[in-house]
N, C-alpha and C. Protein backbone atom coordinates (compact mmCIF):
# COMPACT_ATOMS: atom_id res chain seq x y z
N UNK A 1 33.80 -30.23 24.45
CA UNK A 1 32.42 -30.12 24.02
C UNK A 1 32.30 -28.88 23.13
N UNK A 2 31.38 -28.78 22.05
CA UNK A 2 31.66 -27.79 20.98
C UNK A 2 30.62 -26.78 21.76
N UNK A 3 30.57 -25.23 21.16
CA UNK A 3 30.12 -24.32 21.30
C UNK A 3 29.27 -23.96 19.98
N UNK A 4 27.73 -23.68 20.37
CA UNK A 4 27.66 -22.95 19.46
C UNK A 4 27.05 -21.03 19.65
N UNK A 5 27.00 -20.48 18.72
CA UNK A 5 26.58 -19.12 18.66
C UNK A 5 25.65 -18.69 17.39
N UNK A 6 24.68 -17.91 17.43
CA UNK A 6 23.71 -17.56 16.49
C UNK A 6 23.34 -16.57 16.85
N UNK A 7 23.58 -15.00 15.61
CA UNK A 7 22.29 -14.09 15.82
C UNK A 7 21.81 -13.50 14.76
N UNK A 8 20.83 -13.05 15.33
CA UNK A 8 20.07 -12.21 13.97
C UNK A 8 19.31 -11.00 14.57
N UNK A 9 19.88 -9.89 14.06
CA UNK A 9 19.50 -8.25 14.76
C UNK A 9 19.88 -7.31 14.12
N UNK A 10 20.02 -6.18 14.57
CA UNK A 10 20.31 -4.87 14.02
C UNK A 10 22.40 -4.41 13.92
N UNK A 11 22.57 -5.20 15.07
CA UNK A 11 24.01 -5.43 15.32
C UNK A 11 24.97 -5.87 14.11
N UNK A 12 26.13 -5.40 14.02
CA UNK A 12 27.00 -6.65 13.22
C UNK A 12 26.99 -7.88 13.78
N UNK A 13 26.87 -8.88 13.08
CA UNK A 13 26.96 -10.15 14.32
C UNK A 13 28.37 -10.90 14.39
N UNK A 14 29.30 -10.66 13.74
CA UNK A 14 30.54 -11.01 14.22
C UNK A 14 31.20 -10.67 15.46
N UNK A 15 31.56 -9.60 16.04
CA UNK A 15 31.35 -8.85 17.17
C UNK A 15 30.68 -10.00 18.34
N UNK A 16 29.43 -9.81 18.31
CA UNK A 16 28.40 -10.41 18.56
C UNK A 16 28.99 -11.47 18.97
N UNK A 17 28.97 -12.71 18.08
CA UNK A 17 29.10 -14.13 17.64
C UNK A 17 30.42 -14.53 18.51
N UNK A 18 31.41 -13.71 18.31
CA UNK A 18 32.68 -13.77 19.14
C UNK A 18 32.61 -13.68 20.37
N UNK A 19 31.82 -12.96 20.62
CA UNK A 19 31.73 -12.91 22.38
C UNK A 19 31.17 -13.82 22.56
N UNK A 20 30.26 -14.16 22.26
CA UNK A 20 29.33 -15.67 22.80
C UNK A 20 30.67 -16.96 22.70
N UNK A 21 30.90 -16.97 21.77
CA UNK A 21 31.91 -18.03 21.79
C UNK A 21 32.97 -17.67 22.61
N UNK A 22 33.19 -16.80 23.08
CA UNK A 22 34.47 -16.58 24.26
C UNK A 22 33.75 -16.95 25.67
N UNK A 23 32.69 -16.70 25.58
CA UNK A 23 31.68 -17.23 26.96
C UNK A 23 31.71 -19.02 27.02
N UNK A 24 31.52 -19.16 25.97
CA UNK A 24 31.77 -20.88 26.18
C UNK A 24 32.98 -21.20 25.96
N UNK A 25 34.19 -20.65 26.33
CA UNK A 25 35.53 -21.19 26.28
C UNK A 25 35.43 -22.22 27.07
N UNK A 26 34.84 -22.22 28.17
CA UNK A 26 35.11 -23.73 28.94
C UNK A 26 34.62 -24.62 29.02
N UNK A 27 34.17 -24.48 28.11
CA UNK A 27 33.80 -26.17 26.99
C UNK A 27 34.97 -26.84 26.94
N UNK A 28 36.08 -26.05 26.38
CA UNK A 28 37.07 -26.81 25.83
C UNK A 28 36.78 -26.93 23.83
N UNK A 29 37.61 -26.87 23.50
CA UNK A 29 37.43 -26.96 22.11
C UNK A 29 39.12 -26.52 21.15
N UNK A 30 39.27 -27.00 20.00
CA UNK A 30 40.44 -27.06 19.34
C UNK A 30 40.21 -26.28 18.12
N UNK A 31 39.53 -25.85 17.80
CA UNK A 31 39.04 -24.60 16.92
C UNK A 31 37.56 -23.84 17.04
N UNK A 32 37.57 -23.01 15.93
CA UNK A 32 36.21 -21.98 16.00
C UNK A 32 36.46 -21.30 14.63
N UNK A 33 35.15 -21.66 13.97
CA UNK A 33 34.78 -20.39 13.00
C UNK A 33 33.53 -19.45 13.08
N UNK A 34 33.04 -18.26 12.43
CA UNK A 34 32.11 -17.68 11.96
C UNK A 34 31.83 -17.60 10.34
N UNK A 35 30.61 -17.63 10.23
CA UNK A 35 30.15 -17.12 9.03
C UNK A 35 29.07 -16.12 9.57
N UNK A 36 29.06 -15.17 8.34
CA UNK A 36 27.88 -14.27 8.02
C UNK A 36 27.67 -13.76 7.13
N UNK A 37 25.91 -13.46 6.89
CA UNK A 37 25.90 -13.23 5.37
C UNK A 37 25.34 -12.07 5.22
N UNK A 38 25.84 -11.32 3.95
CA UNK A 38 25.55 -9.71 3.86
C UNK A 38 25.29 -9.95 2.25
N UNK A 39 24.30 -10.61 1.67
CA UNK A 39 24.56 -11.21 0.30
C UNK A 39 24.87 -12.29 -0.11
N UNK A 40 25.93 -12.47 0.69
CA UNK A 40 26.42 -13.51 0.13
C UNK A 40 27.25 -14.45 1.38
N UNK A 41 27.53 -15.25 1.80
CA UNK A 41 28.60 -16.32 2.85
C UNK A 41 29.82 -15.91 2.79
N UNK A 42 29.87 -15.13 4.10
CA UNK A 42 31.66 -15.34 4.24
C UNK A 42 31.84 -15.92 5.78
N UNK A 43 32.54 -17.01 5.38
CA UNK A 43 33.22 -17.79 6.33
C UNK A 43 35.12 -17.73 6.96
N UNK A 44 35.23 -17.67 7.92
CA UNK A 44 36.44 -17.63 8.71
C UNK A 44 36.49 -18.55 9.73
N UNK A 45 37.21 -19.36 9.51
CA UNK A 45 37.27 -20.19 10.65
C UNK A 45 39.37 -20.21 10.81
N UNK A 46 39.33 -21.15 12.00
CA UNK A 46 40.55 -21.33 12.48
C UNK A 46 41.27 -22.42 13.33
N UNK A 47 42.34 -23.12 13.60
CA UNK A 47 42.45 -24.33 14.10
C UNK A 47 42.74 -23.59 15.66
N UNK A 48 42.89 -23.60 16.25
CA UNK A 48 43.39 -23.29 17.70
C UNK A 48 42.40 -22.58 18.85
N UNK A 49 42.81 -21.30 19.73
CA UNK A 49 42.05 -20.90 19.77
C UNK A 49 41.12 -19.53 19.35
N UNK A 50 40.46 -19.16 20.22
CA UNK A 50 39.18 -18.19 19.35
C UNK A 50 40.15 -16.79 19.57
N UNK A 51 41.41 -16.42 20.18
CA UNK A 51 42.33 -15.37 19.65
C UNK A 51 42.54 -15.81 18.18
N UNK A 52 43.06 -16.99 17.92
CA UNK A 52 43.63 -16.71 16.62
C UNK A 52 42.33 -16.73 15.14
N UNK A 53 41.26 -16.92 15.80
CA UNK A 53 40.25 -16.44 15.06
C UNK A 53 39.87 -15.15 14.99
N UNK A 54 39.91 -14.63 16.06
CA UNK A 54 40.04 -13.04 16.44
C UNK A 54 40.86 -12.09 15.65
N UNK A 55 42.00 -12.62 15.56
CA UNK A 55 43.42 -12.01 14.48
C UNK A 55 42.99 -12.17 12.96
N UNK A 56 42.37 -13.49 12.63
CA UNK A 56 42.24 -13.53 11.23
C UNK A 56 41.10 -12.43 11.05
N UNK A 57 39.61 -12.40 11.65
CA UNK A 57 38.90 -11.40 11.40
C UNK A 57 39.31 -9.82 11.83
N UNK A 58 40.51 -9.67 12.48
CA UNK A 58 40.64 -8.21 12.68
C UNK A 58 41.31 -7.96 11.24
N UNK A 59 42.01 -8.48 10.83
CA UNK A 59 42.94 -8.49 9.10
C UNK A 59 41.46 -9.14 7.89
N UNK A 60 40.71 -9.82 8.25
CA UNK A 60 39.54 -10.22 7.12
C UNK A 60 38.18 -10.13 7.88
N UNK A 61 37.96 -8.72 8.32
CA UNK A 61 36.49 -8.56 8.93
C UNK A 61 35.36 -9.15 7.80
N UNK A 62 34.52 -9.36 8.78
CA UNK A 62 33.18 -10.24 8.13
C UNK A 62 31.78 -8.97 8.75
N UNK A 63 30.97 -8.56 7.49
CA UNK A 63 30.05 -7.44 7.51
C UNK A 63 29.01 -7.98 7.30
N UNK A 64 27.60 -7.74 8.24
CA UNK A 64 26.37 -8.32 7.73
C UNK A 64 25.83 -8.53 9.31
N UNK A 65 24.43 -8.68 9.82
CA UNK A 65 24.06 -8.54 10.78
C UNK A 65 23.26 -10.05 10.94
N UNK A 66 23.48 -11.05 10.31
CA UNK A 66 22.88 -12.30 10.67
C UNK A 66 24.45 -13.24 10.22
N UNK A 67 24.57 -13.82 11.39
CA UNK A 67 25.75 -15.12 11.59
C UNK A 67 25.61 -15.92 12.66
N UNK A 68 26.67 -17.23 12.11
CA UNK A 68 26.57 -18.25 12.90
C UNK A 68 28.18 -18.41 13.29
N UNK A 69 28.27 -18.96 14.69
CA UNK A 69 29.22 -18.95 14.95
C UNK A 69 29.82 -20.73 15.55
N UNK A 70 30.77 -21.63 15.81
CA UNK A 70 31.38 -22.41 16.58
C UNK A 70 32.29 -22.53 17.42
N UNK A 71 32.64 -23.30 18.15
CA UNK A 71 33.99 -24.04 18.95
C UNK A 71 33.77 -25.34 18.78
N UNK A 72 34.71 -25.90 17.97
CA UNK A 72 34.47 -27.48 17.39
C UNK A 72 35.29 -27.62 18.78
N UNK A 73 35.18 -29.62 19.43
CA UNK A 73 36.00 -30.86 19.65
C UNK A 73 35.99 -31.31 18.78
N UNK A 74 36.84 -32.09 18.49
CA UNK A 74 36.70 -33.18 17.70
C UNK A 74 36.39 -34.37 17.85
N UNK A 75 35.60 -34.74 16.80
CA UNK A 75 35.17 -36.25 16.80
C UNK A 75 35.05 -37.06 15.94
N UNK A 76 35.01 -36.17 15.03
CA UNK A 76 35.67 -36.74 13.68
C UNK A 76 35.96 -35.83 12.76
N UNK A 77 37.60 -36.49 12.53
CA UNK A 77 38.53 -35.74 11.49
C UNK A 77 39.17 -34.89 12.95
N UNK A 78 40.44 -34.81 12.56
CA UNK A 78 41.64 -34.18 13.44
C UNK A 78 41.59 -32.49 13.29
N UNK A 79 41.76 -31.97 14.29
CA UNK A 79 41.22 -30.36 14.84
C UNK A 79 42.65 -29.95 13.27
N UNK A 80 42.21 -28.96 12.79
CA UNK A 80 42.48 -28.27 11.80
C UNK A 80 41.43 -26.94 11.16
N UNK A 81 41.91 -26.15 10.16
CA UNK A 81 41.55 -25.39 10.06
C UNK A 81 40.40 -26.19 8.69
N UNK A 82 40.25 -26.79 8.19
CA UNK A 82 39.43 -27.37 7.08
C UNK A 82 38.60 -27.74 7.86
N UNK A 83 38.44 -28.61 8.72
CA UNK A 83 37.53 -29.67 9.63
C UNK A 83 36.75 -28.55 10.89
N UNK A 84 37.09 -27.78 11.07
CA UNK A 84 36.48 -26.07 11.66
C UNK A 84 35.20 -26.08 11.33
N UNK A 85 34.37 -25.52 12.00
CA UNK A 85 32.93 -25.03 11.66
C UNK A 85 33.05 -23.67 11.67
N UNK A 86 32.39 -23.15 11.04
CA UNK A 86 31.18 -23.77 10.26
C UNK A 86 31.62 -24.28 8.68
N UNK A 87 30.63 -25.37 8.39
CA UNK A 87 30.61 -26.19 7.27
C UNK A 87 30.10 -25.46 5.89
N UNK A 88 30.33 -25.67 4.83
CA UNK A 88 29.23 -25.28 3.53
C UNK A 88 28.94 -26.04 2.90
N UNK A 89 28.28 -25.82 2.13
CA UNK A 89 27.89 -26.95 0.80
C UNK A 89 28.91 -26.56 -0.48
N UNK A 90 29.05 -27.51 -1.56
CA UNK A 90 29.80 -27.18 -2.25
C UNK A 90 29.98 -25.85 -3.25
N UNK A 91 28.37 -24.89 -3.41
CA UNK A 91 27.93 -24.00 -3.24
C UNK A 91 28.25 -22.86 -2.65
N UNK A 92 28.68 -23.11 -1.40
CA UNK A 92 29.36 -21.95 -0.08
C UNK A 92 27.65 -21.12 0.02
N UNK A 93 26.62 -21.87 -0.69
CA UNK A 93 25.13 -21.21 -0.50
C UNK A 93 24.53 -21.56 0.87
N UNK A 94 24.51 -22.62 1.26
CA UNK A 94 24.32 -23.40 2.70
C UNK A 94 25.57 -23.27 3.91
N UNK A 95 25.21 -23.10 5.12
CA UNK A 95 26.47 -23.06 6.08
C UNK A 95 25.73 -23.78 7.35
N UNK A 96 26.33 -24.84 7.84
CA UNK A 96 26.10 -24.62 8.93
C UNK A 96 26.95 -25.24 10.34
N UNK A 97 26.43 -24.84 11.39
CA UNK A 97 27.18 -25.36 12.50
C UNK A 97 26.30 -26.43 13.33
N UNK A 98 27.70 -27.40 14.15
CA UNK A 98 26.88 -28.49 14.57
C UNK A 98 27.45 -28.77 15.45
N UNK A 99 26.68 -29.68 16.83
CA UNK A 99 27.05 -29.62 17.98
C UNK A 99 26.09 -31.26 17.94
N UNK A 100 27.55 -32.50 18.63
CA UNK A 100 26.49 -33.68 18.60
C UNK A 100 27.29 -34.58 17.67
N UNK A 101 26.68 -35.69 17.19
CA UNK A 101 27.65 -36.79 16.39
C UNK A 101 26.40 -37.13 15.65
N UNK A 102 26.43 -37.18 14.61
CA UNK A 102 25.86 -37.88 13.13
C UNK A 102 25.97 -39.47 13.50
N UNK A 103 25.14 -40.21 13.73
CA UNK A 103 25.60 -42.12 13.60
C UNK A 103 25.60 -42.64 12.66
N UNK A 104 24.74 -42.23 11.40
CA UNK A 104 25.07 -42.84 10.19
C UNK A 104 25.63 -41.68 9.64
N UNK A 105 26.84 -41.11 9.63
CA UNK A 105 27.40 -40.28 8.51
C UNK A 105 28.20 -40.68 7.40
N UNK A 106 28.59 -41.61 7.77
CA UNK A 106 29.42 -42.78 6.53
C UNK A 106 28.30 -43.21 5.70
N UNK A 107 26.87 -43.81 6.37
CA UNK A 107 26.63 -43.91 5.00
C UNK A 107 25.85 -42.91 4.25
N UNK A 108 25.51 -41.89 4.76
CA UNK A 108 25.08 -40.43 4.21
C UNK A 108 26.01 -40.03 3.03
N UNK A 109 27.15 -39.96 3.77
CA UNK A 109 28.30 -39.88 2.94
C UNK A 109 28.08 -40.29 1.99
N UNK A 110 28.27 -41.85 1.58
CA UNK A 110 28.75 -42.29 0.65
C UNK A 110 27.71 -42.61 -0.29
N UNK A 111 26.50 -42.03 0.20
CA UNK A 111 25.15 -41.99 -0.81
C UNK A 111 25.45 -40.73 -1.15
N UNK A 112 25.64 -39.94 -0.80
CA UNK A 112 25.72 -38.18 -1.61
C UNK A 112 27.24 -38.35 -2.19
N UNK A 113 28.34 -39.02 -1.42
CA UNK A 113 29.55 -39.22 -2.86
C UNK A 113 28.97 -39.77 -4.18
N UNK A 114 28.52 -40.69 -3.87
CA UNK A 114 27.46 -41.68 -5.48
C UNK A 114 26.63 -40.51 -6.20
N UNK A 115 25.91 -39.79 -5.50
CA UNK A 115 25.05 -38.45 -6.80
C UNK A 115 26.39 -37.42 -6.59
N UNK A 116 27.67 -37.08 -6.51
CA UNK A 116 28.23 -36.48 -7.32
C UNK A 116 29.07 -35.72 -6.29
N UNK A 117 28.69 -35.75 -4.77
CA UNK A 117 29.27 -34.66 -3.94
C UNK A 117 30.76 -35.11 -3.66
N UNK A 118 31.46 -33.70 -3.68
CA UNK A 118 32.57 -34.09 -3.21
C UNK A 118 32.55 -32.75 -1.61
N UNK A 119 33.87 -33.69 -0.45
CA UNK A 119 33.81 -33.35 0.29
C UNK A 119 34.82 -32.61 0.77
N UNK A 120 35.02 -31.47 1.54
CA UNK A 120 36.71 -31.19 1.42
C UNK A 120 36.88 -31.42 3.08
N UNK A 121 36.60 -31.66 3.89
CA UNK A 121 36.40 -31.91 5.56
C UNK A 121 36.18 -33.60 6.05
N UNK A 122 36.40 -33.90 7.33
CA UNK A 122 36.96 -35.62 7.57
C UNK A 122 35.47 -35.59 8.27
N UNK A 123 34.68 -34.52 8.89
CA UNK A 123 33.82 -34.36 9.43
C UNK A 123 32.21 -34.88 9.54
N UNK A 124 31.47 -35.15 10.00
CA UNK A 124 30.00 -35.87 10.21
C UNK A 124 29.43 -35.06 9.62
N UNK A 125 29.52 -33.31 10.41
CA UNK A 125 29.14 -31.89 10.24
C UNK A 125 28.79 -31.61 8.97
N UNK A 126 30.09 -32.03 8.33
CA UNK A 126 30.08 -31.65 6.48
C UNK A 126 28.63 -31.59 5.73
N UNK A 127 28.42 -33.22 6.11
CA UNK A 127 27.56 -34.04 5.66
C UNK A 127 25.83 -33.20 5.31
N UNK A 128 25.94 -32.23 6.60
CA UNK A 128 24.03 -31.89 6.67
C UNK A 128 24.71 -30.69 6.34
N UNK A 129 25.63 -29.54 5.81
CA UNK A 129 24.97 -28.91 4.82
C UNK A 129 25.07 -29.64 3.41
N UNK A 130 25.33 -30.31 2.77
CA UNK A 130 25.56 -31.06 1.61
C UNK A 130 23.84 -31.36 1.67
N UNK A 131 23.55 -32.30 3.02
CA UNK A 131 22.03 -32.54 2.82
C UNK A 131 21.07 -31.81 2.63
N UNK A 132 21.26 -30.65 3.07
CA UNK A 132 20.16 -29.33 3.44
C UNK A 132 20.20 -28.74 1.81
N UNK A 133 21.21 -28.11 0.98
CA UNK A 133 21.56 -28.09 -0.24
C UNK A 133 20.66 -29.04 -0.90
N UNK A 134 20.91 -30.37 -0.73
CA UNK A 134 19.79 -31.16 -1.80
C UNK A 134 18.72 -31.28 -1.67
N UNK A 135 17.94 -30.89 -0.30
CA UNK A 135 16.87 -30.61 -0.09
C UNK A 135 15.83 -29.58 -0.25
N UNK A 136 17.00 -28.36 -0.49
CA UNK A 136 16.74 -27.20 -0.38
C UNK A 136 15.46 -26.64 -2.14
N UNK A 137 13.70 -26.23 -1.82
CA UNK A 137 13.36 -26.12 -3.07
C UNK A 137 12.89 -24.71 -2.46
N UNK A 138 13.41 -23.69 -2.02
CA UNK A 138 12.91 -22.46 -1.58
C UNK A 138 12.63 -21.86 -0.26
N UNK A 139 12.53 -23.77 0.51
CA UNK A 139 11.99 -23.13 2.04
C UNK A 139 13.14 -23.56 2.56
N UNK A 140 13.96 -22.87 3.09
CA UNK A 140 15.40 -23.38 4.40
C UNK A 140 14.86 -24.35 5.37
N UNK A 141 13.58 -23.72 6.31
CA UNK A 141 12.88 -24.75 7.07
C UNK A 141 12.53 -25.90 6.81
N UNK A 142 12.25 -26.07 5.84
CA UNK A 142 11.26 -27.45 5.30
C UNK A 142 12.51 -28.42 4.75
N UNK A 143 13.86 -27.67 4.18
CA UNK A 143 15.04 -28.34 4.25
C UNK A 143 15.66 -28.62 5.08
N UNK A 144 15.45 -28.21 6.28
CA UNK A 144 16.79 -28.66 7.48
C UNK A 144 15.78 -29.72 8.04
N UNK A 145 14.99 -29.65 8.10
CA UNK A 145 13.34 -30.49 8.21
C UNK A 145 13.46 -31.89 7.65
N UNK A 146 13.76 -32.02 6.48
CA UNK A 146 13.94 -33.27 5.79
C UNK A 146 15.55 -33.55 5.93
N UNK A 147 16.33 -32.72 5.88
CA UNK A 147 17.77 -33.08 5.60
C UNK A 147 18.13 -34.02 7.31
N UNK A 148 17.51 -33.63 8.38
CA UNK A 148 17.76 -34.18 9.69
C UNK A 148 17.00 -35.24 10.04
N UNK A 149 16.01 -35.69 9.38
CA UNK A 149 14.95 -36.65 9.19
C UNK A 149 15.44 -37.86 8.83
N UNK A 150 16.86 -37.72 8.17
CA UNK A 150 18.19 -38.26 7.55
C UNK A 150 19.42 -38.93 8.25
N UNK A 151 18.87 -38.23 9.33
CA UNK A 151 20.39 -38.42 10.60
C UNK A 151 19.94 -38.52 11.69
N UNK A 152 20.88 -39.56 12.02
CA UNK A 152 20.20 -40.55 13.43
C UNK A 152 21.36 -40.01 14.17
N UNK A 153 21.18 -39.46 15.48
CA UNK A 153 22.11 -39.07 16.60
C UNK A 153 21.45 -38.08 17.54
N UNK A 154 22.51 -37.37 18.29
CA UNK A 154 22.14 -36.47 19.24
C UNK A 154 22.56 -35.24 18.24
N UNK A 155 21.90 -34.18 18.07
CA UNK A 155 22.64 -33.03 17.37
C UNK A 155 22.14 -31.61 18.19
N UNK A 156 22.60 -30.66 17.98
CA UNK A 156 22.18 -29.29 17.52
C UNK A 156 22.56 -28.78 16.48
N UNK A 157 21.74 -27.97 15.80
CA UNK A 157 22.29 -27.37 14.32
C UNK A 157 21.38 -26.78 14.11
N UNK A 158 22.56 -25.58 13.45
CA UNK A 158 22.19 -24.08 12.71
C UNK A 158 22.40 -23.94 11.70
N UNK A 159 21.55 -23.61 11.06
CA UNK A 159 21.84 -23.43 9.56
C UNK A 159 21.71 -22.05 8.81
N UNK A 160 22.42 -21.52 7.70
CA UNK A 160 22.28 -20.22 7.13
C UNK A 160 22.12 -20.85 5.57
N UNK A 161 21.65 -19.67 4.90
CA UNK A 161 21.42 -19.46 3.39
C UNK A 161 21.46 -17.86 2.99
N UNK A 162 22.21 -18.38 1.60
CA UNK A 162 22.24 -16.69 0.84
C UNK A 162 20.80 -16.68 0.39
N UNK A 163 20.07 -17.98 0.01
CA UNK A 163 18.40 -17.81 -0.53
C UNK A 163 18.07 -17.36 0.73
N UNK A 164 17.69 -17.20 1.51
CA UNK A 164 17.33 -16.48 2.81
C UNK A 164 17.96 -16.15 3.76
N UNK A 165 19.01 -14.69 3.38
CA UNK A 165 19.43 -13.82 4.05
C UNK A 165 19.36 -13.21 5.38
N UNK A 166 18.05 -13.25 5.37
CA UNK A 166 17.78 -12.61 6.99
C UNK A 166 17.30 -13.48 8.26
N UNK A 167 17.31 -14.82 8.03
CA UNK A 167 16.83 -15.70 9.13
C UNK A 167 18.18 -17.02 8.69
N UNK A 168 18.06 -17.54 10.24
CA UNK A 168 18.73 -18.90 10.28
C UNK A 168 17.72 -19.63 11.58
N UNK A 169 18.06 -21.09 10.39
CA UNK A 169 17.18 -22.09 11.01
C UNK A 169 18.18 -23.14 11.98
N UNK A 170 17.14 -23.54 13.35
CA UNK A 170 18.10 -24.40 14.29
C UNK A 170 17.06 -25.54 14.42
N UNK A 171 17.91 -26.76 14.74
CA UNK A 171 16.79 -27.60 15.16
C UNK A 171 17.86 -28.53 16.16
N UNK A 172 17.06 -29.13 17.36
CA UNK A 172 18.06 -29.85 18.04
C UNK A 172 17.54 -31.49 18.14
N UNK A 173 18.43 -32.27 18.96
CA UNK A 173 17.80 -33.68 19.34
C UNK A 173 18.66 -33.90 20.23
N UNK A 174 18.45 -34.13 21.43
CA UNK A 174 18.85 -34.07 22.79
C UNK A 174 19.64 -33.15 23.13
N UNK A 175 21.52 -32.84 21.91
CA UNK A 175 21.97 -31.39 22.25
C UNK A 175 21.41 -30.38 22.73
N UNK A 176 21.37 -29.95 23.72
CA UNK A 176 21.02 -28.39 24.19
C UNK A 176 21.26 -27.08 23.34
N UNK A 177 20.27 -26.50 23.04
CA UNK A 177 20.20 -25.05 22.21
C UNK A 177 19.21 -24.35 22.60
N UNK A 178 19.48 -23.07 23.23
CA UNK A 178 18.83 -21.86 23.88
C UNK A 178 18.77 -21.22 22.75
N UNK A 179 17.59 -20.43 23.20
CA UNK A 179 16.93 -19.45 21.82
C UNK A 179 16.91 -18.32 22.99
N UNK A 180 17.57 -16.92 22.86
CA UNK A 180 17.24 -15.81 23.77
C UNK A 180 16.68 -14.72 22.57
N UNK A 181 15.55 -13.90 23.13
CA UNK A 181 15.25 -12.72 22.17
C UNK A 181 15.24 -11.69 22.87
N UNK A 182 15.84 -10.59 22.16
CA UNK A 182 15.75 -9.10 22.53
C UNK A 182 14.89 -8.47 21.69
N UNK A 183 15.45 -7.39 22.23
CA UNK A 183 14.53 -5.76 21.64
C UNK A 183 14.70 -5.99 19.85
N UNK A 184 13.80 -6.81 18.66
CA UNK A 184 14.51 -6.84 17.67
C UNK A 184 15.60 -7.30 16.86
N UNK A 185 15.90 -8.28 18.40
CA UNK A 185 17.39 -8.79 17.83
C UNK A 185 17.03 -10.77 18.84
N UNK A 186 17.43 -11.53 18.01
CA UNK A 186 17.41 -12.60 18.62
C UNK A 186 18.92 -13.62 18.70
N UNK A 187 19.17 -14.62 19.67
CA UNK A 187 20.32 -15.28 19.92
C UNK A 187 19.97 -16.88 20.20
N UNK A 188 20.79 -17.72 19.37
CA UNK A 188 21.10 -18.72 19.69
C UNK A 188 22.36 -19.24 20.37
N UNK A 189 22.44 -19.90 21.01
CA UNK A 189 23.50 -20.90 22.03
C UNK A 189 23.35 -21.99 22.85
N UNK A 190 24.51 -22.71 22.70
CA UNK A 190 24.65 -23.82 23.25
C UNK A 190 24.20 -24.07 24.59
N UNK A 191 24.53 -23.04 25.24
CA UNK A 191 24.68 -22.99 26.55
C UNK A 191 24.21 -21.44 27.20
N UNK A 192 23.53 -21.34 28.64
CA UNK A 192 23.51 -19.68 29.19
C UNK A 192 23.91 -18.89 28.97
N UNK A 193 25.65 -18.95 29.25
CA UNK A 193 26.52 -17.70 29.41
C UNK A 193 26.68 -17.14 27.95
N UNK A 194 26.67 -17.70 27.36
CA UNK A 194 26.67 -16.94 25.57
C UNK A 194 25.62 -16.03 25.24
């Protein structure tokens, strides 16, 4: 079962983001990435487990105090480091993570292959930031809003933007996603212990 992680605070949130995802290790899961944005999207993800995600960010730290974090299963497309969450748009402007199965993602797909998208992931996931991107006319909300309006399943999903730096948007449908807030600083997750 995938993991997810989200924060937004005063903190670095990689740090952060990693621990939550080490709290849901027993999910079970075959990879994990982070993104966070300080300007701009930087993403790290990894096929195995969240040590060897750990190693890549101690050698390619990620700076910025709003990120999203995963622990993919797989369910579609074979555990690898491409097929990893978090997802982008072809842009790397949109990111997001997803927890849940897409039911029409084939033909999502193959309506956004026809206006021009190409995909580099075997994934459902891929699919809604590609959607959120074409939706996207200024408001992130009002795009993850229409882009999921799109997709029939059970989901959770988080979404980031370099157009809006300091917030990320979640929305769920039956998946479970906790919203915790602190002193100034707020958290998303899958589950309690994160």
């Amino acid at each position: 079962m995938c993991g997810i992680m989200g924060y937004v605070g005063p903190q670095q949130a990689a740090p952060v983001i990693l621990d939550g995802l080490r709290r849901l290790e027993y999910r079970g899961y075959d990879s994990a990435g982070i993104a966070v944005t300080n300007g701009h999207i930087d993403v790290r993800k990894a096929e195995g487990k969240i040590e060897r995600l750990s190693s890549l960010l101690d050698r390619e730290p990620l700076k910025g105090s709003v990120g999203i974090g995963h622990t993919r299963w797989a369910t579609h497309g074979e555990p690898s480091d491409v097929n990893a969450h978090p997802h982008t748009d072809p842009s790397g402007a949109f990111v997001v993570v997803h927890n849940g199965i897409i039911e029409n993602f084939l033909t999502l797909r193959e309506s956004l292959q026809e206006e021009g998208h190409d995909f580099t992931s075997d994934t459902d996931s891929e699919i809604l930031a590609h959607l959120v991107a074409t939706e996207y006319d200024g408001d992130l909300e009002a795009a993850v809003r229409r882009a999921v309006a799109k997709a029939e399943g059970a989901y959770a999903l988080v979404v980031m933007s370099e157009h809006e730096p300091g917030k990320i948007v979640a929305v769920r449908r039956i998946s479970p996603l906790i919203v915790g807030l602190g002193d100034g600083e707020t958290y998303l997750a899958s589950d309690i212990p994160a």
